[in-house]
PDB file of N, CA and C in Angstrom:
ATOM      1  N   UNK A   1       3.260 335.380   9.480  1.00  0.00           N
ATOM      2  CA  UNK A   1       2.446 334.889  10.574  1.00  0.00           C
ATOM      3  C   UNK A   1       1.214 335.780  10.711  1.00  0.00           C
ATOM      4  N   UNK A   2       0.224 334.994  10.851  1.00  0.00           N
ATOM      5  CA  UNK A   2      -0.920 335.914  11.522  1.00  0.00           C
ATOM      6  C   UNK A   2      -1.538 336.271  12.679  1.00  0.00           C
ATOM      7  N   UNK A   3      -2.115 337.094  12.978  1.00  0.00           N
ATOM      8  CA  UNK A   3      -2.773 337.239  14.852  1.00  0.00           C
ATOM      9  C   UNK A   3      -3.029 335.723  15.305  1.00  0.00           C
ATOM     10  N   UNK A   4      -3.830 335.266  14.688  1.00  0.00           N
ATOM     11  CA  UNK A   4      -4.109 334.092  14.957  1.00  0.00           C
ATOM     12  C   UNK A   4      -3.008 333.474  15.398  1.00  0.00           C
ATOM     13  N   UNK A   5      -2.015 333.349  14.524  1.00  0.00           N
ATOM     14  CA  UNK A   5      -1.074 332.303  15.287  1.00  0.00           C
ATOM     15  C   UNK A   5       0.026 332.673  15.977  1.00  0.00           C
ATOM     16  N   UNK A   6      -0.101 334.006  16.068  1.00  0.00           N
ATOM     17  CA  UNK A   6       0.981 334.614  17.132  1.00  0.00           C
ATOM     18  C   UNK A   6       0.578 334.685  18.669  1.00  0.00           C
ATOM     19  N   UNK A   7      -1.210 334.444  18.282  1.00  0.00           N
ATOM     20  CA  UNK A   7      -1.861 334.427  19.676  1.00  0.00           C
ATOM     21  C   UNK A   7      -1.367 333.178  20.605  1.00  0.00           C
ATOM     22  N   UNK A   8      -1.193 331.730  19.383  1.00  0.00           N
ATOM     23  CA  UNK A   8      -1.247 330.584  19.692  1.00  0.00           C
ATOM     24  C   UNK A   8       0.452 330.592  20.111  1.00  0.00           C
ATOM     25  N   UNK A   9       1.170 331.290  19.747  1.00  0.00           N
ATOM     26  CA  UNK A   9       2.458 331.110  19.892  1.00  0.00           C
ATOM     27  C   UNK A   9       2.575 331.998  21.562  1.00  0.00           C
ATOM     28  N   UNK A  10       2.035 333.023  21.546  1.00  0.00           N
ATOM     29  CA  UNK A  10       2.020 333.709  23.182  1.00  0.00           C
ATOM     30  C   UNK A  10       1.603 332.236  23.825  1.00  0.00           C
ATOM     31  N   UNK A  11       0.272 331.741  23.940  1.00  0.00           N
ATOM     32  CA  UNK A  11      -0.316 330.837  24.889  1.00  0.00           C
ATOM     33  C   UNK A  11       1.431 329.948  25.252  1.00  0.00           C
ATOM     34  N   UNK A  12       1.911 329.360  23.393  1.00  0.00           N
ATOM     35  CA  UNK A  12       3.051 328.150  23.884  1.00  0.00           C
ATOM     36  C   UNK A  12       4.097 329.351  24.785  1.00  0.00           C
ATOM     37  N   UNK A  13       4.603 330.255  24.461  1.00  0.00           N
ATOM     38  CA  UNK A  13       5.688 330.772  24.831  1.00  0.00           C
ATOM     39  C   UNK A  13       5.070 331.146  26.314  1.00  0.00           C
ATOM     40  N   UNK A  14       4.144 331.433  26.488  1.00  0.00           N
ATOM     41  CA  UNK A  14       3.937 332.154  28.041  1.00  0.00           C
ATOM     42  C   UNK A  14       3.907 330.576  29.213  1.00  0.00           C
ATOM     43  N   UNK A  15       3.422 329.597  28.591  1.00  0.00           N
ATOM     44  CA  UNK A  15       3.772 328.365  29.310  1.00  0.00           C
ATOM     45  C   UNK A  15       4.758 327.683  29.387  1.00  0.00           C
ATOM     46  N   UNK A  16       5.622 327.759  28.055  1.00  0.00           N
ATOM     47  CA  UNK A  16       7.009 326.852  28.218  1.00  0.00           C
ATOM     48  C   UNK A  16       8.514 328.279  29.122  1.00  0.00           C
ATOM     49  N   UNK A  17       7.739 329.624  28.753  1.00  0.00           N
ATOM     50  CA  UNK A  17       9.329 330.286  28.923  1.00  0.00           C
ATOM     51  C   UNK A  17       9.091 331.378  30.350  1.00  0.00           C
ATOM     52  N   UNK A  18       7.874 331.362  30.537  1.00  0.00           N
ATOM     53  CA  UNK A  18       7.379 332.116  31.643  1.00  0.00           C
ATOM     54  C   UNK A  18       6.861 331.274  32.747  1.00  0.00           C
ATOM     55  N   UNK A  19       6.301 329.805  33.090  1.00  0.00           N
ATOM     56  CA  UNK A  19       5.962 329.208  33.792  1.00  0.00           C
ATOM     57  C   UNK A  19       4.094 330.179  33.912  1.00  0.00           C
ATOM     58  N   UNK A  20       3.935 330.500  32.740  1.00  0.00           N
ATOM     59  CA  UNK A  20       2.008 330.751  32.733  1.00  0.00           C
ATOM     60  C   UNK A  20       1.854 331.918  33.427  1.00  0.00           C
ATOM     61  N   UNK A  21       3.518 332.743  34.237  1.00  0.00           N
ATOM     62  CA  UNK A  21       2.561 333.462  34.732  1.00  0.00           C
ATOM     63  C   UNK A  21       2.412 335.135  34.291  1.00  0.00           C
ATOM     64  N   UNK A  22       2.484 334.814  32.845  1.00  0.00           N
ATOM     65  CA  UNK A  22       2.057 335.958  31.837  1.00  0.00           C
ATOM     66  C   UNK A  22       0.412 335.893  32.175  1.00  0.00           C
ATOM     67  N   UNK A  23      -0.793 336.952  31.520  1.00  0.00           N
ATOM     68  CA  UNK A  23      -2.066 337.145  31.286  1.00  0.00           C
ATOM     69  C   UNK A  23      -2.196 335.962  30.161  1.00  0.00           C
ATOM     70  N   UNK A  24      -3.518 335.189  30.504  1.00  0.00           N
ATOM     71  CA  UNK A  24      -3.675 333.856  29.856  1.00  0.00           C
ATOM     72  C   UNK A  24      -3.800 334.735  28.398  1.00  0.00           C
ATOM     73  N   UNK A  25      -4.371 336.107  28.058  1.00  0.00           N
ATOM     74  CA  UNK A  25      -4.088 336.370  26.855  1.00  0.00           C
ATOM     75  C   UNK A  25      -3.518 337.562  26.822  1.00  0.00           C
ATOM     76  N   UNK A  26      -3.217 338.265  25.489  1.00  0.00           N
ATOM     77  CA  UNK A  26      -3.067 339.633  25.351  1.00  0.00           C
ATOM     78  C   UNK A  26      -2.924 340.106  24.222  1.00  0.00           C
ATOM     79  N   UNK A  27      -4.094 340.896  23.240  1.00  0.00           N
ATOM     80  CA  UNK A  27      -4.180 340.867  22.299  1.00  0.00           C
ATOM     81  C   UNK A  27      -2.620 340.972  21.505  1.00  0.00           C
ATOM     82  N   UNK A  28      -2.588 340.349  20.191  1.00  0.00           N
ATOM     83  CA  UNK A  28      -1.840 340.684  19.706  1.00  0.00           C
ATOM     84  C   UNK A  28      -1.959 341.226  17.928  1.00  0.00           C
ATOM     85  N   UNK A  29      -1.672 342.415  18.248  1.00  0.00           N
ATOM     86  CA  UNK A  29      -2.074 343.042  16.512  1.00  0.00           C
ATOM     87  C   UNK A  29      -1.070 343.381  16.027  1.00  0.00           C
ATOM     88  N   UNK A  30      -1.263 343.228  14.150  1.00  0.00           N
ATOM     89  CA  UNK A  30      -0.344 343.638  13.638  1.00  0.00           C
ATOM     90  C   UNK A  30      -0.454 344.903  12.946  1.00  0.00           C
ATOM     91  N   UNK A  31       0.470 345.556  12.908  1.00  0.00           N
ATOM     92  CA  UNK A  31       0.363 347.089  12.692  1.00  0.00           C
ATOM     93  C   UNK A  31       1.533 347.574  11.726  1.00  0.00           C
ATOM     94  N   UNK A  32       1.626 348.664  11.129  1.00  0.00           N
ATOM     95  CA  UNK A  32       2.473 348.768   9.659  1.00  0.00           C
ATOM     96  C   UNK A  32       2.913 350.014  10.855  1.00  0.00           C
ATOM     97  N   UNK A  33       4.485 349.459  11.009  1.00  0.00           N
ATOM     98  CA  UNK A  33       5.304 350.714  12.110  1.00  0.00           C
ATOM     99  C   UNK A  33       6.390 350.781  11.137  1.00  0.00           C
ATOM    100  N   UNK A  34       6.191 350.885   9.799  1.00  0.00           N
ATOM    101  CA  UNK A  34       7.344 351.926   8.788  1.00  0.00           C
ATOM    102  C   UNK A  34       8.294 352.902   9.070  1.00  0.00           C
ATOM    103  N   UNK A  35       7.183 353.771   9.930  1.00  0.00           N
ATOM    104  CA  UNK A  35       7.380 355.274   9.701  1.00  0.00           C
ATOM    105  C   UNK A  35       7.905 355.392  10.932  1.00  0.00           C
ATOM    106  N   UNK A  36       8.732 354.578  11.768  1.00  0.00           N
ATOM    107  CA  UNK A  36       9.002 354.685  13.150  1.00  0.00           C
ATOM    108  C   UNK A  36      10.008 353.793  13.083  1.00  0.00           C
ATOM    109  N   UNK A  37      10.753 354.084  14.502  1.00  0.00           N
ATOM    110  CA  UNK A  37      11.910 352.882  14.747  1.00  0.00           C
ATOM    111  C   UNK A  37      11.857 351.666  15.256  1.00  0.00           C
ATOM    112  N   UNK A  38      10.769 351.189  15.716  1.00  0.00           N
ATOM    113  CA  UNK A  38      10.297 350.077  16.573  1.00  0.00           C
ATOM    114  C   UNK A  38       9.578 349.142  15.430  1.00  0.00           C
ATOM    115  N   UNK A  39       9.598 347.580  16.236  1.00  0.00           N
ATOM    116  CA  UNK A  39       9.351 346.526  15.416  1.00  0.00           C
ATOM    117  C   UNK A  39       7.865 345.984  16.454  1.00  0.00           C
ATOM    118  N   UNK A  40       8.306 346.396  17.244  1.00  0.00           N
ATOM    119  CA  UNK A  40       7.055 345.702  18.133  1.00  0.00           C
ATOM    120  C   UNK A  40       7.232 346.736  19.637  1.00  0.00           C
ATOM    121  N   UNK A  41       5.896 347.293  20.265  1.00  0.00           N
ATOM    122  CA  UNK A  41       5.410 347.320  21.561  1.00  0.00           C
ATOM    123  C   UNK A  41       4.264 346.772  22.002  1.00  0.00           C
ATOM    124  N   UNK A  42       4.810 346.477  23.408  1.00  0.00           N
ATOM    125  CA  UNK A  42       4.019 346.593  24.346  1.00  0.00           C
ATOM    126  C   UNK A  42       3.152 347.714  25.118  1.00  0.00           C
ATOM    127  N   UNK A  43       1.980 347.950  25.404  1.00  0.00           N
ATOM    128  CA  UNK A  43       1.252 348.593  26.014  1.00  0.00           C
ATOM    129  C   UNK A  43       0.134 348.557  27.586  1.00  0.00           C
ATOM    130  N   UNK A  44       0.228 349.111  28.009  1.00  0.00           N
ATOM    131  CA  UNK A  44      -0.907 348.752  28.933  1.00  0.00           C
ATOM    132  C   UNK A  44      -1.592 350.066  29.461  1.00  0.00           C
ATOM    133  N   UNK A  45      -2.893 349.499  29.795  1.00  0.00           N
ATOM    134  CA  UNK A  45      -3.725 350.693  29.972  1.00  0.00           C
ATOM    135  C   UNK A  45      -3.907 350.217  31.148  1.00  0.00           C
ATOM    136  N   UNK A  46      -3.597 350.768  32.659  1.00  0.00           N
ATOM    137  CA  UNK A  46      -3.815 350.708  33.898  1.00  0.00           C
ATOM    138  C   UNK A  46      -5.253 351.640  34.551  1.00  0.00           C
ATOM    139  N   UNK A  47      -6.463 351.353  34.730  1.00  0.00           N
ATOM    140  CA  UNK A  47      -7.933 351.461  35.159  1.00  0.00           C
ATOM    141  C   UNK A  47      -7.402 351.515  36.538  1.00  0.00           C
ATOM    142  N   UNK A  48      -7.415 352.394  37.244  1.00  0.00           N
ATOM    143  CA  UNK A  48      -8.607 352.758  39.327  1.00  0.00           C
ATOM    144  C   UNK A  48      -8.728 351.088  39.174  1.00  0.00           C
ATOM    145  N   UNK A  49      -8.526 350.398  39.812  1.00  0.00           N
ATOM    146  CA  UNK A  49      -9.261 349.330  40.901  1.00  0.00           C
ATOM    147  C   UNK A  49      -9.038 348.204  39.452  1.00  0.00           C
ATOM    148  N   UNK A  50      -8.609 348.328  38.426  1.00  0.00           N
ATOM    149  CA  UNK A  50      -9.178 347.335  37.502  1.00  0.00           C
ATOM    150  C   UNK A  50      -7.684 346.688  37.134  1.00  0.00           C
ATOM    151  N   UNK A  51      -7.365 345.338  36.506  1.00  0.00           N
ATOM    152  CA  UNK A  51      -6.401 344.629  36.191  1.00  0.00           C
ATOM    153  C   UNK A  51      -5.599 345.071  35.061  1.00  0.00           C
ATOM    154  N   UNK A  52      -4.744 345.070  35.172  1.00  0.00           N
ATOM    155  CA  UNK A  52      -3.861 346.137  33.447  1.00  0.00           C
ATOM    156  C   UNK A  52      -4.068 345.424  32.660  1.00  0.00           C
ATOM    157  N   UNK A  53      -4.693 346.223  31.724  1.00  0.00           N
ATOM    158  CA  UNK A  53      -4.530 345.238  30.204  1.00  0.00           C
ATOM    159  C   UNK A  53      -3.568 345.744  29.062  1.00  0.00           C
ATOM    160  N   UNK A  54      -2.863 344.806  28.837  1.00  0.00           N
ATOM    161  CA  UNK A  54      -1.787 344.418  27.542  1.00  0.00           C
ATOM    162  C   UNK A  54      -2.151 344.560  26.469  1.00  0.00           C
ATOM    163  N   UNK A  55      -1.784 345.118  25.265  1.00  0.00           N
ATOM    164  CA  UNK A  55      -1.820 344.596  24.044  1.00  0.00           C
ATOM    165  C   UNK A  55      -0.174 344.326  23.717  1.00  0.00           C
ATOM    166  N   UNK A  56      -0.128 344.065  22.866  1.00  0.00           N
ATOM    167  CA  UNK A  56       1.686 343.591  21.823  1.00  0.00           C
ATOM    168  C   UNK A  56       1.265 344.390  20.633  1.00  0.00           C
ATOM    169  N   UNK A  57       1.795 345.100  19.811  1.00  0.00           N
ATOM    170  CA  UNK A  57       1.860 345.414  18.535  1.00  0.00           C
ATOM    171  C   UNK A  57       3.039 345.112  17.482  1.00  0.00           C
ATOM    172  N   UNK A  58       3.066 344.584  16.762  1.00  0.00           N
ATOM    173  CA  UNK A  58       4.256 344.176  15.723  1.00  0.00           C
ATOM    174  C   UNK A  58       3.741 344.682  14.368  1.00  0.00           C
ATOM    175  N   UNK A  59       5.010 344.973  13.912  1.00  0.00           N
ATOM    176  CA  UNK A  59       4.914 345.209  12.588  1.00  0.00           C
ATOM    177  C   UNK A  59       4.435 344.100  11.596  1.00  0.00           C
ATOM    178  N   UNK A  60       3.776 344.885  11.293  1.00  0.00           N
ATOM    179  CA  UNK A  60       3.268 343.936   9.805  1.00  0.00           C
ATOM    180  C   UNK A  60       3.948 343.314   8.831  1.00  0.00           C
ATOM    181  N   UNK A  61       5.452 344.601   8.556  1.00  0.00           N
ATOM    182  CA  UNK A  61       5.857 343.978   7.619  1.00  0.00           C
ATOM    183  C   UNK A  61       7.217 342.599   7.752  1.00  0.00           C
ATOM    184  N   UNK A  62       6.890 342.000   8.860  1.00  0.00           N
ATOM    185  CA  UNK A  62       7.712 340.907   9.303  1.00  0.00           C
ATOM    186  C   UNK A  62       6.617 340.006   9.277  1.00  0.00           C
ATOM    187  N   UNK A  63       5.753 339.997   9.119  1.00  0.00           N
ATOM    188  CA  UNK A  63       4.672 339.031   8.951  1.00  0.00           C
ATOM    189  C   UNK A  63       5.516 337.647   8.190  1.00  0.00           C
ATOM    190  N   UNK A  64       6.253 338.051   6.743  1.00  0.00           N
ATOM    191  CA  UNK A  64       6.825 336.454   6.404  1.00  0.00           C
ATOM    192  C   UNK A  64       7.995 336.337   6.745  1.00  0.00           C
ATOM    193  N   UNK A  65       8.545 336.917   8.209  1.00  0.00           N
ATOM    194  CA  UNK A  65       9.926 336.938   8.831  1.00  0.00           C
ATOM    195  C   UNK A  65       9.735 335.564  10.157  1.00  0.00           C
ATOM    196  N   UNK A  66       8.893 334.572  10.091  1.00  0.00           N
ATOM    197  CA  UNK A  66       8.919 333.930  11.575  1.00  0.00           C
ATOM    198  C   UNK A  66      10.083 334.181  12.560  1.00  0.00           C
ATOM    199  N   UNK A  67      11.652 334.004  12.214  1.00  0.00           N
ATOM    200  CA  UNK A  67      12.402 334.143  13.039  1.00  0.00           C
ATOM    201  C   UNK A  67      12.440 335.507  13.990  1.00  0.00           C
ATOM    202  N   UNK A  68      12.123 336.614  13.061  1.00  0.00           N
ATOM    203  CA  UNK A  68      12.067 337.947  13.500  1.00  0.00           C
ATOM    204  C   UNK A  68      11.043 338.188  14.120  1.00  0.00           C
ATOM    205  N   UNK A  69       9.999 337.739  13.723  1.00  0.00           N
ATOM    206  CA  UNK A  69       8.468 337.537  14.120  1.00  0.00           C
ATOM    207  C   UNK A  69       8.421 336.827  15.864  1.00  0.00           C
ATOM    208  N   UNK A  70       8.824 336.019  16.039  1.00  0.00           N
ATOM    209  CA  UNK A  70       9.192 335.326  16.761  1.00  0.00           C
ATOM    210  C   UNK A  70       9.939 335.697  18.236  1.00  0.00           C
ATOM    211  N   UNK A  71      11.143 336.392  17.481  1.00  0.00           N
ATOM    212  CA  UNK A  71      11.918 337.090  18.837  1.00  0.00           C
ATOM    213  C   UNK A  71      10.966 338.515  18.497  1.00  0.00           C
ATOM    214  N   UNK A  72      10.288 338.896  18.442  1.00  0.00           N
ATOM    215  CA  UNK A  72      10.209 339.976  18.606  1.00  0.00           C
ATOM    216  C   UNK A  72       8.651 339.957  19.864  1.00  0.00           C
ATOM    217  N   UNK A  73       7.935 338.824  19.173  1.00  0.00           N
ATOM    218  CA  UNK A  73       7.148 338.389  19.956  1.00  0.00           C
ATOM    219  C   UNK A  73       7.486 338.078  21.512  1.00  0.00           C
ATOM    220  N   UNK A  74       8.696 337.598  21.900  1.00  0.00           N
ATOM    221  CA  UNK A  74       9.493 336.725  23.475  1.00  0.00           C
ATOM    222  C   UNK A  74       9.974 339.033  23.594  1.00  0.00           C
ATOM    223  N   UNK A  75      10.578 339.578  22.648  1.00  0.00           N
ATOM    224  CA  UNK A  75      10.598 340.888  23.707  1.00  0.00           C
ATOM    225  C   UNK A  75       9.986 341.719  24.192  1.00  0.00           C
ATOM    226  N   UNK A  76       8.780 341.440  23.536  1.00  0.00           N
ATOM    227  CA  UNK A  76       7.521 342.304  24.093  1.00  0.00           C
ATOM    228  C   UNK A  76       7.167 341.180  25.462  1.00  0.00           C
ATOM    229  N   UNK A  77       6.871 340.350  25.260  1.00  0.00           N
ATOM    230  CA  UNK A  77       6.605 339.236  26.371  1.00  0.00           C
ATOM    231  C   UNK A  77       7.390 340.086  27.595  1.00  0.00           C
ATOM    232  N   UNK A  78       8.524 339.674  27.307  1.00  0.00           N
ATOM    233  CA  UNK A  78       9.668 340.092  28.651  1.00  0.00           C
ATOM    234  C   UNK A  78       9.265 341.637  28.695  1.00  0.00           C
ATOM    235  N   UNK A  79       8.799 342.641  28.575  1.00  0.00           N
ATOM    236  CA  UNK A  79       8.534 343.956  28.609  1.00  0.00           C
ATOM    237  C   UNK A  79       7.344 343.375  29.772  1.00  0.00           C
ATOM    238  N   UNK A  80       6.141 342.515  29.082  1.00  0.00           N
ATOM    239  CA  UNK A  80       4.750 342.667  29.625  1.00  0.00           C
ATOM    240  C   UNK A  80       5.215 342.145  30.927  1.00  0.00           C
ATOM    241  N   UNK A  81       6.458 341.022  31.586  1.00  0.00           N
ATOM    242  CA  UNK A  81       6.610 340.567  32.532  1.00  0.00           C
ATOM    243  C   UNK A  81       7.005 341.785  33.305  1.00  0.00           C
ATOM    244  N   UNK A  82       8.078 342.216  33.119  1.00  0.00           N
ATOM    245  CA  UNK A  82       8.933 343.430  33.815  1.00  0.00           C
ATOM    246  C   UNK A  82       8.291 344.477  33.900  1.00  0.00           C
ATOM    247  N   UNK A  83       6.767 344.671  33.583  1.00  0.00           N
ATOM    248  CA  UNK A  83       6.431 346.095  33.693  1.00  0.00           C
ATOM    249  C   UNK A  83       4.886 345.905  33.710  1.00  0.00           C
ATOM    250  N   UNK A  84       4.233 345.292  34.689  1.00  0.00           N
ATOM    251  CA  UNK A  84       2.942 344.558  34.624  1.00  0.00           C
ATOM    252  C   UNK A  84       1.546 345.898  34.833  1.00  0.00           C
ATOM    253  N   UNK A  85       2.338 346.755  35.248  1.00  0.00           N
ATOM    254  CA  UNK A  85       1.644 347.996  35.498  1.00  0.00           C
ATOM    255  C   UNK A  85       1.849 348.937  34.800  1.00  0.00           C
ATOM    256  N   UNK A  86       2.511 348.701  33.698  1.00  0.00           N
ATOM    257  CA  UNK A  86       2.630 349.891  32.159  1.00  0.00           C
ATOM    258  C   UNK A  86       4.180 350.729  32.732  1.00  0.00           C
ATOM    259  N   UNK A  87       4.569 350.856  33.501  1.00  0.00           N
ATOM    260  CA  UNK A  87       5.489 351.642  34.378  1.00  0.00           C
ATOM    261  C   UNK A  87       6.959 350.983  33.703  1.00  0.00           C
ATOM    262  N   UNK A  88       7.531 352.230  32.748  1.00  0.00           N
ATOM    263  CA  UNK A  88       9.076 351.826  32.092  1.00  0.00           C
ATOM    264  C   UNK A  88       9.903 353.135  32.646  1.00  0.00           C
ATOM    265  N   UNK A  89      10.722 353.146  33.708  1.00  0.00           N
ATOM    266  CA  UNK A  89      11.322 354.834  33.283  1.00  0.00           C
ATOM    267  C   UNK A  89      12.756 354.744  33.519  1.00  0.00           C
ATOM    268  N   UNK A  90      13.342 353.282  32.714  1.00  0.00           N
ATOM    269  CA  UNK A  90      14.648 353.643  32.408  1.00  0.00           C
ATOM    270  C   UNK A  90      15.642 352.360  33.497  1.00  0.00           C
ATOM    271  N   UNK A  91      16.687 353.068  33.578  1.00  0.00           N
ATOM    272  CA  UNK A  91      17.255 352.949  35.187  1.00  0.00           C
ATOM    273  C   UNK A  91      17.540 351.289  35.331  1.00  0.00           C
ATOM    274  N   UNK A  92      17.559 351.204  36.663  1.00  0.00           N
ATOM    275  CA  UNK A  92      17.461 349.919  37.032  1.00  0.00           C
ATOM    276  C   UNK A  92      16.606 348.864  36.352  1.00  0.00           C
ATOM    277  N   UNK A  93      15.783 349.157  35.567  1.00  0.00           N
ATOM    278  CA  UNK A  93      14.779 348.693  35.290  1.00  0.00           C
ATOM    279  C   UNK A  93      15.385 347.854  33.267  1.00  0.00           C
ATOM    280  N   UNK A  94      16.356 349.010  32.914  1.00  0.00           N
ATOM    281  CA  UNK A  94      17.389 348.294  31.972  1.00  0.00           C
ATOM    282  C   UNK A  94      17.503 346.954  32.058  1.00  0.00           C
ATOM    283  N   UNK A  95      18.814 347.034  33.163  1.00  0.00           N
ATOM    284  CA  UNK A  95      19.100 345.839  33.543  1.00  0.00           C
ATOM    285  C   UNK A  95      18.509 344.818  33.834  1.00  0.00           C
ATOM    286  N   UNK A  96      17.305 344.863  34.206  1.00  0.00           N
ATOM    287  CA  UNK A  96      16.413 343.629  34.924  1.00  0.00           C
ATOM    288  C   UNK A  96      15.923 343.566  33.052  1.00  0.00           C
ATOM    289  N   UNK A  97      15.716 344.294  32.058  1.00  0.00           N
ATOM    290  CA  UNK A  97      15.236 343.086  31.210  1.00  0.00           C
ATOM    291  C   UNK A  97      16.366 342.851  30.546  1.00  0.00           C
ATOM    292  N   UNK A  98      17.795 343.751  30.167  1.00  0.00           N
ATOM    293  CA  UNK A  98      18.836 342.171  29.711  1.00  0.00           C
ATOM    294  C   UNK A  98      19.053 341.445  30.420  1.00  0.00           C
ATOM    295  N   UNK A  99      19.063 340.894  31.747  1.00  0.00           N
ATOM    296  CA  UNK A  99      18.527 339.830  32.358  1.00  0.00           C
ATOM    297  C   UNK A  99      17.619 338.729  31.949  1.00  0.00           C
ATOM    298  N   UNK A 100      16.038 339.591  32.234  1.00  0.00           N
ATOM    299  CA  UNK A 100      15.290 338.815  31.836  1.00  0.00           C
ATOM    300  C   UNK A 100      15.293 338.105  29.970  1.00  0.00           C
ATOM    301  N   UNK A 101      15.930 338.827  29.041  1.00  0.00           N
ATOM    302  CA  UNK A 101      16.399 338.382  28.309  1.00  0.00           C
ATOM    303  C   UNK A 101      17.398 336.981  27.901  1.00  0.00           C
ATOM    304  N   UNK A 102      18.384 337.425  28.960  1.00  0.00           N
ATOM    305  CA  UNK A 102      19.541 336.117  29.315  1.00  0.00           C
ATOM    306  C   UNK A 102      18.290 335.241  29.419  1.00  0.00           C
ATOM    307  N   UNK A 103      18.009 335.337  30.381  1.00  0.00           N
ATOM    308  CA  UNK A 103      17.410 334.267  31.270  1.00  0.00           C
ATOM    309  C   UNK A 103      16.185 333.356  29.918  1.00  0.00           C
ATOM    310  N   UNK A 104      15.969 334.153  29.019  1.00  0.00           N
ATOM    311  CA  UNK A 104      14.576 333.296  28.055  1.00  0.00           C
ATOM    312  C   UNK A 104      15.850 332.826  27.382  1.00  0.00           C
ATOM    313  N   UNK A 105      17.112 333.356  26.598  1.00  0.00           N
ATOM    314  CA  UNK A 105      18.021 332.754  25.851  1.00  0.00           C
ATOM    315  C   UNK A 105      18.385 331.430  26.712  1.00  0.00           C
ATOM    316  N   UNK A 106      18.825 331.191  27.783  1.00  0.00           N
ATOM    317  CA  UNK A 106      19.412 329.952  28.837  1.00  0.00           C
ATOM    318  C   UNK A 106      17.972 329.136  28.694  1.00  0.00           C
ATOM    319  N   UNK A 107      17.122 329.384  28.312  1.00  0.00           N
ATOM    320  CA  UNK A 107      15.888 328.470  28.746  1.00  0.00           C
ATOM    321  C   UNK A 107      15.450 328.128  26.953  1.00  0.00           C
ATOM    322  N   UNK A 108      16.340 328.273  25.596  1.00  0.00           N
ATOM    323  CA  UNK A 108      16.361 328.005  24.812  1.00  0.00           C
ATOM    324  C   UNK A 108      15.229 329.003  24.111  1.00  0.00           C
ATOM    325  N   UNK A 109      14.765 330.338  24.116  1.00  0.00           N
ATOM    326  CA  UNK A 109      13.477 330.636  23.806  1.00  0.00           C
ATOM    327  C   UNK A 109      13.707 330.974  22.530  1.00  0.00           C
ATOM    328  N   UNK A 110      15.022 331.438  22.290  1.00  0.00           N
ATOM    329  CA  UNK A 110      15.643 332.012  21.031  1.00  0.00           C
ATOM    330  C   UNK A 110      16.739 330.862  20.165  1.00  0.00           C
ATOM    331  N   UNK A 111      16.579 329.900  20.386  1.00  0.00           N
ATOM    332  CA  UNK A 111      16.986 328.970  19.205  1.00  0.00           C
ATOM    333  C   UNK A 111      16.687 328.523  18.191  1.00  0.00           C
ATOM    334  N   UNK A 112      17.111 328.903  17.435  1.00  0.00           N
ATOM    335  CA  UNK A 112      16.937 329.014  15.880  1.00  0.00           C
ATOM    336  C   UNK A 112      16.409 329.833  15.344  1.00  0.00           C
ATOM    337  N   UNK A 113      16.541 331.239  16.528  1.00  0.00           N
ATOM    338  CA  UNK A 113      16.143 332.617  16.024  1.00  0.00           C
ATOM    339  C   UNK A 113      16.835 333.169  16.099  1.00  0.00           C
ATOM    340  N   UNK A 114      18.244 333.437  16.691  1.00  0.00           N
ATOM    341  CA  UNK A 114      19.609 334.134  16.525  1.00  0.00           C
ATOM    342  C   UNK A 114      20.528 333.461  16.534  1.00  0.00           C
TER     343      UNK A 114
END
């Protein structure tokens, strides 16, 4: 998959599994995370007075993985929902995304991806 169409896949996924009310965008780049344990983050840079902005980063080398590509794309999503102000520190905050997880699986987001 490419930026391009992972962008187009945020727009479908943030309208069919979030009800839109994800950021109408948020960049999404692909990045070679080899040398690390992660397949994909989320980021945000929180500005004084200004709106947080998102990026997603995924590995590159799932690029011809769609299924993997795919869910990995809906867990960064559920990160950018649960943490709209960059703010992760653990805790209670676990639980609310295997939750929010359940909750995209019950709404079909992951079918025919696990």
């Amino acid at each position: 998959m490419t930026e391009k169409q992972l962008t187009r896949l945020y727009k479908t996924y943030n309208r069919k599994f979030f009800d839109g009310k994800l950021p109408e965008t948020i960049p999404i780049v692909l990045v070679d995370m080899s040398q690390g344990e992660d397949i994909g983050v989320c980021t945000t840079v929180q500005l004084q007075g200004v709106v947080p902005l998102h990026s997603i980063y995924l590995d590159s080398s799932l690029k011809d993985r769609d299924p993997l590509m795919k869910f990995s794309l809906l867990h960064e999503m559920a990160h950018a929902k649960l943490h709209p102000d960059g703010t992760h520190d653990g805790g209670p905050a676990e639980r609310a995304f295997d939750d929010e997880m359940l909750r995209l699986a019950c709404r079909g987001a992951f079918h025919k991806l696990w």
